[in-house]
N, C-alpha and C. Protein backbone atom coordinates (compact mmCIF):
# COMPACT_ATOMS: atom_id res chain seq x y z
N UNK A 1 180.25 16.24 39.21
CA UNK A 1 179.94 15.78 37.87
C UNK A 1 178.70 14.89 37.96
N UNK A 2 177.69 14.95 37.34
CA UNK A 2 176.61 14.29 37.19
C UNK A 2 176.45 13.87 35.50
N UNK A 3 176.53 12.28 35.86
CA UNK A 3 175.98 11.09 34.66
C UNK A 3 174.80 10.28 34.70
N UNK A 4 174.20 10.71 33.43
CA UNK A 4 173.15 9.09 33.29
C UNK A 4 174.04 8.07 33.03
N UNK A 5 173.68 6.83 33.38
CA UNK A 5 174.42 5.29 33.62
C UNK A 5 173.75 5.22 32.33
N UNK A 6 173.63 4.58 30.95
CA UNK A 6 173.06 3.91 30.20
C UNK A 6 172.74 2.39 30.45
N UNK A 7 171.45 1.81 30.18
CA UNK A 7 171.36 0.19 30.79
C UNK A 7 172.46 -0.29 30.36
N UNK A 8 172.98 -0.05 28.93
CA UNK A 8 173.60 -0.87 28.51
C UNK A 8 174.98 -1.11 29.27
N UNK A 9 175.31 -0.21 29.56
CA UNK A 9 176.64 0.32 30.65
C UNK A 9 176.07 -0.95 32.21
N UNK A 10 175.25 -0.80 32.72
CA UNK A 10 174.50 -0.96 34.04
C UNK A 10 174.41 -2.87 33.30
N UNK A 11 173.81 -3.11 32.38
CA UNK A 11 173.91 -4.70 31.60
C UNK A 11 175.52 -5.08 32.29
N UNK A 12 176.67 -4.61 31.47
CA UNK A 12 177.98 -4.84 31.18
C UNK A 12 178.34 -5.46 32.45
N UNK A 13 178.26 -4.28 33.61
CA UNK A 13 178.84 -4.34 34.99
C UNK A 13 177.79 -5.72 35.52
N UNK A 14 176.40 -5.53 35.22
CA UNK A 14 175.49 -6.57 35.94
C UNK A 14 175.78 -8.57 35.46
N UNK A 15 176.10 -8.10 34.29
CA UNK A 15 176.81 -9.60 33.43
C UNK A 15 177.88 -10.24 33.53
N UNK A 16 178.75 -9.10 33.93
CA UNK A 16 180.15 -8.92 33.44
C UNK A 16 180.62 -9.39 31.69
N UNK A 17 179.79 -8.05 31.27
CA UNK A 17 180.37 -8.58 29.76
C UNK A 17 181.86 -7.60 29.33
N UNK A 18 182.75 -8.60 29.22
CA UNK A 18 183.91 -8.29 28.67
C UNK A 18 183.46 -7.81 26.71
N UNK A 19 184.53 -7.04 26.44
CA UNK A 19 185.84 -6.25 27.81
C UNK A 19 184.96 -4.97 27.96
N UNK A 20 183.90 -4.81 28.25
CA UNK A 20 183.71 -3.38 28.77
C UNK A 20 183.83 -3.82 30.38
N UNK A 21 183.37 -4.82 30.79
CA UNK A 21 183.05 -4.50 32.32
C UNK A 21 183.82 -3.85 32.99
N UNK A 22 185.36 -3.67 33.17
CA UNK A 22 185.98 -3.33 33.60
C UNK A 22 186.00 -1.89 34.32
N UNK A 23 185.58 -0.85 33.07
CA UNK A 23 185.77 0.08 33.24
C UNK A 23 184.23 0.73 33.44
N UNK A 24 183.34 -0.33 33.24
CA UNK A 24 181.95 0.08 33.35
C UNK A 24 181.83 0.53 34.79
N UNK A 25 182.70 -1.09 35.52
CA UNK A 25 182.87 -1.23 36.99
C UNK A 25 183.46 0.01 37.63
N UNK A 26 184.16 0.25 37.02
CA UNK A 26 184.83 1.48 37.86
C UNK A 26 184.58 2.55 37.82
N UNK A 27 183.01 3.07 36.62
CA UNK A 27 182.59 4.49 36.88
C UNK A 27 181.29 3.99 37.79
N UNK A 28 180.47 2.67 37.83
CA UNK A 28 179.59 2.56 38.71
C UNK A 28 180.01 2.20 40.26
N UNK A 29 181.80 1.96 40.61
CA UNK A 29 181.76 2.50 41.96
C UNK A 29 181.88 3.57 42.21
N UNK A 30 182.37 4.93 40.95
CA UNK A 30 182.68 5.94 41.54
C UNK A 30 181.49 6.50 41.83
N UNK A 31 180.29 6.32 41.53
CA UNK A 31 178.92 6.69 41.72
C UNK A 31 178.80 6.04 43.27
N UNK A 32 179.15 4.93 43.25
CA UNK A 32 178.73 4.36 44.73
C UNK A 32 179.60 5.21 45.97
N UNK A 33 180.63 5.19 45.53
CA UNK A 33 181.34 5.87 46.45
C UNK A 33 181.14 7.36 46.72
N UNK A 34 180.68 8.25 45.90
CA UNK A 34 180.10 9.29 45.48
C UNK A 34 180.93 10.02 45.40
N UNK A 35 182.13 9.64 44.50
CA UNK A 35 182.80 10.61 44.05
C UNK A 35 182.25 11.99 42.61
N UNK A 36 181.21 10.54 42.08
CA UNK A 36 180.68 11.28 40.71
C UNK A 36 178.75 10.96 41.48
N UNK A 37 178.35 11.86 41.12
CA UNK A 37 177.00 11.89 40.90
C UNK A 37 176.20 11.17 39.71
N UNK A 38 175.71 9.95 40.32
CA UNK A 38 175.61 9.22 39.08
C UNK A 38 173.98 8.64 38.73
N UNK A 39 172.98 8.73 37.90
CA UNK A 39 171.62 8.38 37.75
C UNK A 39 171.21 7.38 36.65
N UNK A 40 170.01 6.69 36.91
CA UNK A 40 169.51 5.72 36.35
C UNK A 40 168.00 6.44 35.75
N UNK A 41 168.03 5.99 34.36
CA UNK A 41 166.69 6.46 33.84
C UNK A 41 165.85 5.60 34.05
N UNK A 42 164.58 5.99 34.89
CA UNK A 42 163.28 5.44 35.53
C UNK A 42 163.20 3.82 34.56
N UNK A 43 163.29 3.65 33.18
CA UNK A 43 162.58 2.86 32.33
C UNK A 43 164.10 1.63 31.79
N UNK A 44 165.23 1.90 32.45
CA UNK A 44 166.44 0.97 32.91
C UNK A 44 165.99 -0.20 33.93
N UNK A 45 165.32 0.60 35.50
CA UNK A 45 165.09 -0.64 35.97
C UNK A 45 163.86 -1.33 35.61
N UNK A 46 162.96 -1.36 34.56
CA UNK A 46 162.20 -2.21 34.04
C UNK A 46 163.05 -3.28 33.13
N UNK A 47 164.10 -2.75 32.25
CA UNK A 47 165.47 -3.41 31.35
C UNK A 47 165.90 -4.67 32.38
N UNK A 48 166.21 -3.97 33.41
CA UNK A 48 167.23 -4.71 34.18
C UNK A 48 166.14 -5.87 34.84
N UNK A 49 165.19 -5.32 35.38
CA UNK A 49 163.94 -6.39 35.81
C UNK A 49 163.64 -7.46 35.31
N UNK A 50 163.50 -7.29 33.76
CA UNK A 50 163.59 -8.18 32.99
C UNK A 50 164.77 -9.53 32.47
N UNK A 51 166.04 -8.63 32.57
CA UNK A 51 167.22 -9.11 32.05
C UNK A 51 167.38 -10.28 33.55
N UNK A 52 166.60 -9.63 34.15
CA UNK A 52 167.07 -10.75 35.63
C UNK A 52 165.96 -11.96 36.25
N UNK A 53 165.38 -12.35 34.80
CA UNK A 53 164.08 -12.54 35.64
C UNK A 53 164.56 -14.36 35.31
N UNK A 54 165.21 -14.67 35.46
CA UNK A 54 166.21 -15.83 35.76
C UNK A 54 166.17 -15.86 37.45
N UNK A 55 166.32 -15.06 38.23
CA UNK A 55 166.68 -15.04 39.34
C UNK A 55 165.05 -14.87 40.18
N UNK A 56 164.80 -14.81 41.36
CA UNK A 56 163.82 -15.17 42.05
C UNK A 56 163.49 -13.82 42.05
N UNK A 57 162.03 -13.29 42.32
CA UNK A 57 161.80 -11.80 42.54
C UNK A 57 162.72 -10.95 43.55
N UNK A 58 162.53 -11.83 45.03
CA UNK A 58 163.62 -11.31 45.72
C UNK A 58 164.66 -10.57 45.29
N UNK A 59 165.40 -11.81 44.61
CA UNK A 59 167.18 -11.27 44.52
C UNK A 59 166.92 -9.86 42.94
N UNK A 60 166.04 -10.03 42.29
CA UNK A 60 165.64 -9.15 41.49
C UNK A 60 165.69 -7.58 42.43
N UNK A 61 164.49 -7.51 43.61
CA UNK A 61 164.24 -6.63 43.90
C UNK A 61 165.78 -6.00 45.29
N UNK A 62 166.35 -7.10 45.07
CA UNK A 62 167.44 -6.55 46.46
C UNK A 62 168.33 -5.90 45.46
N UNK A 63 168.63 -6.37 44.02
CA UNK A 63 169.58 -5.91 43.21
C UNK A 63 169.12 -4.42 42.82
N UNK A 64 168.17 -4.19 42.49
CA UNK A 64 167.40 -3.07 41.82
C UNK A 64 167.54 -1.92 43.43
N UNK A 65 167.29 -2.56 44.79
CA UNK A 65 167.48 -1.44 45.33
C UNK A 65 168.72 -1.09 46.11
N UNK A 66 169.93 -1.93 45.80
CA UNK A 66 171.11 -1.73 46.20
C UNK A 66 171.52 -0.89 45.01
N UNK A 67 171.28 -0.97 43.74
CA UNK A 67 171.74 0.10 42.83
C UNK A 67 170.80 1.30 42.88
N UNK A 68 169.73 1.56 43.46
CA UNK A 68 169.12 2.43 43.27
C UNK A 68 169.38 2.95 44.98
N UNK A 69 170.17 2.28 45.76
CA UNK A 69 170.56 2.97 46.49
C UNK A 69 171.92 4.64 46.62
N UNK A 70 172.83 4.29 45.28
CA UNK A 70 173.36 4.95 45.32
C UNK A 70 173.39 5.58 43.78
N UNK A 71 172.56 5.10 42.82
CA UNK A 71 172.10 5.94 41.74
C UNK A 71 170.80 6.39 41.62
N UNK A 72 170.45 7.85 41.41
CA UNK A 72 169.47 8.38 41.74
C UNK A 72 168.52 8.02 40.52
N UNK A 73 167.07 8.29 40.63
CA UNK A 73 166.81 8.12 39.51
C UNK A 73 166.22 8.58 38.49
N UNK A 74 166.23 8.99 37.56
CA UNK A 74 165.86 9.96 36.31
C UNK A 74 164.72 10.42 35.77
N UNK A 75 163.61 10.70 35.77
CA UNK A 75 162.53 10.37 34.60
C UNK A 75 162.26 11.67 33.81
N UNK A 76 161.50 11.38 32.88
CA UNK A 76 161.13 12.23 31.97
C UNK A 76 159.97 12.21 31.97
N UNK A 77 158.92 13.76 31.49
CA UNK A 77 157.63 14.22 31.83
C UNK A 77 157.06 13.48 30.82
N UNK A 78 155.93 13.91 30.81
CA UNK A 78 154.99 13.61 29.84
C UNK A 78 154.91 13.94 28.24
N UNK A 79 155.66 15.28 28.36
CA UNK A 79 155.65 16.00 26.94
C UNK A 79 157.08 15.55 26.72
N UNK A 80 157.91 15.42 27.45
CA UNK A 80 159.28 14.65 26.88
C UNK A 80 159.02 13.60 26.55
N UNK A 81 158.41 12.71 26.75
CA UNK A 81 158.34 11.13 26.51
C UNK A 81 157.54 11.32 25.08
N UNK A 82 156.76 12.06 24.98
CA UNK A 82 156.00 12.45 23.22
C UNK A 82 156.62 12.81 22.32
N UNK A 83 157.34 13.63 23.03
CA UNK A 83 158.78 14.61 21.84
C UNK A 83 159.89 13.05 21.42
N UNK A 84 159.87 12.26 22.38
CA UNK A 84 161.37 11.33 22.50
C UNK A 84 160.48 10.19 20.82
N UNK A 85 158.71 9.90 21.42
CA UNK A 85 158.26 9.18 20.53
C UNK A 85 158.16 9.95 18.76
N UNK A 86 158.45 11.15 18.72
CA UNK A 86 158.66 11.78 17.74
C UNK A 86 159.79 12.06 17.18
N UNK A 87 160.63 11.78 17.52
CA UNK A 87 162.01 11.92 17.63
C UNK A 87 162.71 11.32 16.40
N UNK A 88 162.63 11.39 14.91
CA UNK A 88 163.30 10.53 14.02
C UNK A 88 164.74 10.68 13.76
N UNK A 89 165.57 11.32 14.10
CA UNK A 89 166.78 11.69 14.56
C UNK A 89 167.37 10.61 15.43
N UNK A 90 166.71 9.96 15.80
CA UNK A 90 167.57 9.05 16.89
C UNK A 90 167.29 7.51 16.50
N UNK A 91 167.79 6.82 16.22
CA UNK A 91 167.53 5.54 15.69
C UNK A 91 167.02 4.46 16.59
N UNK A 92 166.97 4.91 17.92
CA UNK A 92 166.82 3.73 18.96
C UNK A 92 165.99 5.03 19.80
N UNK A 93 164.64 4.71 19.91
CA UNK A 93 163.93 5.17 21.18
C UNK A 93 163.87 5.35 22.20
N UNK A 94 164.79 4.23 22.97
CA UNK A 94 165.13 3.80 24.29
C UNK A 94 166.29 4.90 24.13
N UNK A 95 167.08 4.82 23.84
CA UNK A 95 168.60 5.83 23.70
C UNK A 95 167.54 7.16 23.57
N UNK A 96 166.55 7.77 22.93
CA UNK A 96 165.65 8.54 23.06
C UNK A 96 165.68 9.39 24.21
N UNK A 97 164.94 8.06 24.85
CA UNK A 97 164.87 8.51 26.12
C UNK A 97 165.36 8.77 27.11
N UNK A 98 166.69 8.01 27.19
CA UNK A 98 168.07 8.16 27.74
C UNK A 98 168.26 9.97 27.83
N UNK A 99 168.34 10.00 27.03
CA UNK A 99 168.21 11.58 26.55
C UNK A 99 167.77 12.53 27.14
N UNK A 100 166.60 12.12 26.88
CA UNK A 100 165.46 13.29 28.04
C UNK A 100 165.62 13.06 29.23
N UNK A 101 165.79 12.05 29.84
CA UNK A 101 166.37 11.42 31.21
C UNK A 101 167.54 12.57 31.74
N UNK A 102 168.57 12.17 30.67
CA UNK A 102 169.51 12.96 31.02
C UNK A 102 169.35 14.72 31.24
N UNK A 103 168.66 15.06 30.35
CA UNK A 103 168.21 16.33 30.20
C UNK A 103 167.30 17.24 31.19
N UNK A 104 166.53 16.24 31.81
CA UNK A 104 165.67 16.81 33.28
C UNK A 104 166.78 16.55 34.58
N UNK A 105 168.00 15.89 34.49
CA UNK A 105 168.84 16.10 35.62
C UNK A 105 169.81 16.87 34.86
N UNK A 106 170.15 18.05 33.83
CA UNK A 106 171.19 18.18 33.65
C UNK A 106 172.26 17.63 33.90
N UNK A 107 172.96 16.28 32.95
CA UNK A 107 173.84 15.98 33.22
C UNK A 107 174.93 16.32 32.59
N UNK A 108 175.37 15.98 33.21
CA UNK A 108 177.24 16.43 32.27
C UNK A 108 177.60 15.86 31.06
N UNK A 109 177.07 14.26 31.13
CA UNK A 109 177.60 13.18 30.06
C UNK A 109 176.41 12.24 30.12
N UNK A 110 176.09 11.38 28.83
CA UNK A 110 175.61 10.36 29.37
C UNK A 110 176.35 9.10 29.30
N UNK A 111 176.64 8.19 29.84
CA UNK A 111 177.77 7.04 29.32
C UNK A 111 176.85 5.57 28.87
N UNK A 112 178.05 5.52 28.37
CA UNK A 112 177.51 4.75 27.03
C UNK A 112 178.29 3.35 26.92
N UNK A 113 177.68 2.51 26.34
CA UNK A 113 178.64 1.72 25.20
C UNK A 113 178.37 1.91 23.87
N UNK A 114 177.71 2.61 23.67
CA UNK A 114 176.52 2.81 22.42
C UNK A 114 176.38 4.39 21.58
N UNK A 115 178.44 4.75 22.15
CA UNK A 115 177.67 6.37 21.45
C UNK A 115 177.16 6.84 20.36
N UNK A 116 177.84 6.00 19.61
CA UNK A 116 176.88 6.35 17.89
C UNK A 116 175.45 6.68 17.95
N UNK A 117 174.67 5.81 18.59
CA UNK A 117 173.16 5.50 18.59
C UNK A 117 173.12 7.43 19.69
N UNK A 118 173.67 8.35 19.98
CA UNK A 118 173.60 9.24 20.69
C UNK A 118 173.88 10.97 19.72
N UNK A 119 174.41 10.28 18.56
CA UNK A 119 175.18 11.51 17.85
C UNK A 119 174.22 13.01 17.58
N UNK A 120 173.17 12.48 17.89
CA UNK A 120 171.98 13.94 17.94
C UNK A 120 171.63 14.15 18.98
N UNK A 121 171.55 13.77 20.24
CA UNK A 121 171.73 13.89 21.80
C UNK A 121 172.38 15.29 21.57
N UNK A 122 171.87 16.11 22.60
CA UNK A 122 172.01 17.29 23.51
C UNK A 122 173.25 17.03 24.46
N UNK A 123 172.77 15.85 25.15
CA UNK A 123 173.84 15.74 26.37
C UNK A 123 175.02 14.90 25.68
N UNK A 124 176.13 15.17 25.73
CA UNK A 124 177.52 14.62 24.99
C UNK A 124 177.53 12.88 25.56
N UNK A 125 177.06 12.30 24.66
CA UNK A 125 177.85 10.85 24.96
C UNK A 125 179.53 10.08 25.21
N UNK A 126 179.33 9.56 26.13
CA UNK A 126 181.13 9.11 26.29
C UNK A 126 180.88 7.74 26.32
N UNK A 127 181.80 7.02 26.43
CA UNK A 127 181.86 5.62 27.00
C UNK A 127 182.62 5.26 28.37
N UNK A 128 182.26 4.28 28.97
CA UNK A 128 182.65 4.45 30.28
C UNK A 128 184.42 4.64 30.63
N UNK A 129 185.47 4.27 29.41
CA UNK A 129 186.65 4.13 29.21
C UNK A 129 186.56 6.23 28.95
N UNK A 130 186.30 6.27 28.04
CA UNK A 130 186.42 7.79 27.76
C UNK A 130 185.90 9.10 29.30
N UNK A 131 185.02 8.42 29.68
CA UNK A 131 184.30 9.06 30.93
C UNK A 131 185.32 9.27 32.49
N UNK A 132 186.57 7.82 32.17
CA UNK A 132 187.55 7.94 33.06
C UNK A 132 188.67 8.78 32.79
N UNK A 133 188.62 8.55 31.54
CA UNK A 133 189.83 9.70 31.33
C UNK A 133 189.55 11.13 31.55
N UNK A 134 188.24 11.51 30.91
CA UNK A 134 188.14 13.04 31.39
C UNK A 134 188.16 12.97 32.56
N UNK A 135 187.73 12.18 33.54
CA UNK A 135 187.34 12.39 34.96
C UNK A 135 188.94 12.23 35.50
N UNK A 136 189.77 12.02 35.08
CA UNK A 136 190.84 11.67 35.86
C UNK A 136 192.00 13.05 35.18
N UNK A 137 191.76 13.60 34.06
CA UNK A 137 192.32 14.37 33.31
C UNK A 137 191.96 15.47 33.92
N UNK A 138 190.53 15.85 34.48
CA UNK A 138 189.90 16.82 35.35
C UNK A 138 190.47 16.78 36.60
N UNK A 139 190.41 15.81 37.39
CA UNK A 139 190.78 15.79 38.49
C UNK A 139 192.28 16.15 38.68
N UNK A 140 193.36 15.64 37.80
CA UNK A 140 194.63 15.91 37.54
C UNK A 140 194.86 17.32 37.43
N UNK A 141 194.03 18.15 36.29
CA UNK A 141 194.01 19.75 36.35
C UNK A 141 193.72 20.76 37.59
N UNK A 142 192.48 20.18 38.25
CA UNK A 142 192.48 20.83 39.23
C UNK A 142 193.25 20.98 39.88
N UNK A 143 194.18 19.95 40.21
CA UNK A 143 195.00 20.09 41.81
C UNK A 143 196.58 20.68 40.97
N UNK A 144 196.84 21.15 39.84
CA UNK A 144 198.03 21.62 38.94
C UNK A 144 197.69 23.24 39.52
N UNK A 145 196.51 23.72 40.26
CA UNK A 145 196.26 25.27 40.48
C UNK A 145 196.39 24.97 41.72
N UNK A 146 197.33 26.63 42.87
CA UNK A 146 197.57 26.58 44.11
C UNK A 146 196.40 26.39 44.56
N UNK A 147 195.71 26.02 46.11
CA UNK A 147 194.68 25.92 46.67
C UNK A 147 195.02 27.64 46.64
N UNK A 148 193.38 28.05 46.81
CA UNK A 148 193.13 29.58 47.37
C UNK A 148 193.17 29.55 48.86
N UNK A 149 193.64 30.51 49.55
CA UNK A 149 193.71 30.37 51.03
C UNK A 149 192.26 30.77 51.27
């Protein structure tokens, strides 16, 4: 299964903002652990760069590459990033781009805290609570069929 992380998702877990963190936490270890295939859109760690700039460059840049150690990372071309700035369908630009992000890695989902701001998105928005249940509802189905020898 392959997901874009949304910042806002990647904020939650980095803050700990209740009550999402919880479950934010637990689809960004399943990425770490690599149970799920999980990516960051290129223009997140500028978000997060910022959101951290409280902290010394260092601990900025050790954070940015311990998560970008085990989330890959996303970008969108040139003519996507034009189409995303044309885009009046989507109320938030950044979520835009999320989009196209998602769309050059084919992903499965993108997760969210924010799915509304997604309802014309291509790639199906979840939230990180909803993203566990399919993933655990999936995983549950599979193993209900004999293994094939």
């Amino acid at each position: 299964m392959v997901l874009l992380i949304d910042t806002n998702v990647l904020l939650d877990y980095l803050l700990i903002r209740q009550p999402q963190f919880n479950d934010s936490a637990r689809v960004i270890s399943a990425c770490q652990k690599g149970i799920i295939t999980g990516y960051i859109a290129f223009h997140s760690l500028s978000i997060l760069w910022y959101t951290l700039r409280k902290k010394s460059d260092s601990e900025r840049r050790q954070f940015l590459l311990q998560l970008t150690s085990f989330l890959r990372i996303a970008s969108a071309s040139h003519e996507k990033v034009v189409d995303a700035i044309q885009q009046v369908t989507f109320p938030d630009f950044e979520d835009c781009l999320q989009e196209k992000c998602a769309m050059e890695i084919n992903a499965d989902f993108i997760v969210t805290n924010n799915t509304k701001d997604f309802t014309s998105s291509k790639i199906h928005a979840v939230t990180p609570t909803e993203m566990l249940e399919l993933f655990f509802k999936l995983k549950t189905e599979l193993h209900q069929f004999p293994q094939l020898p």
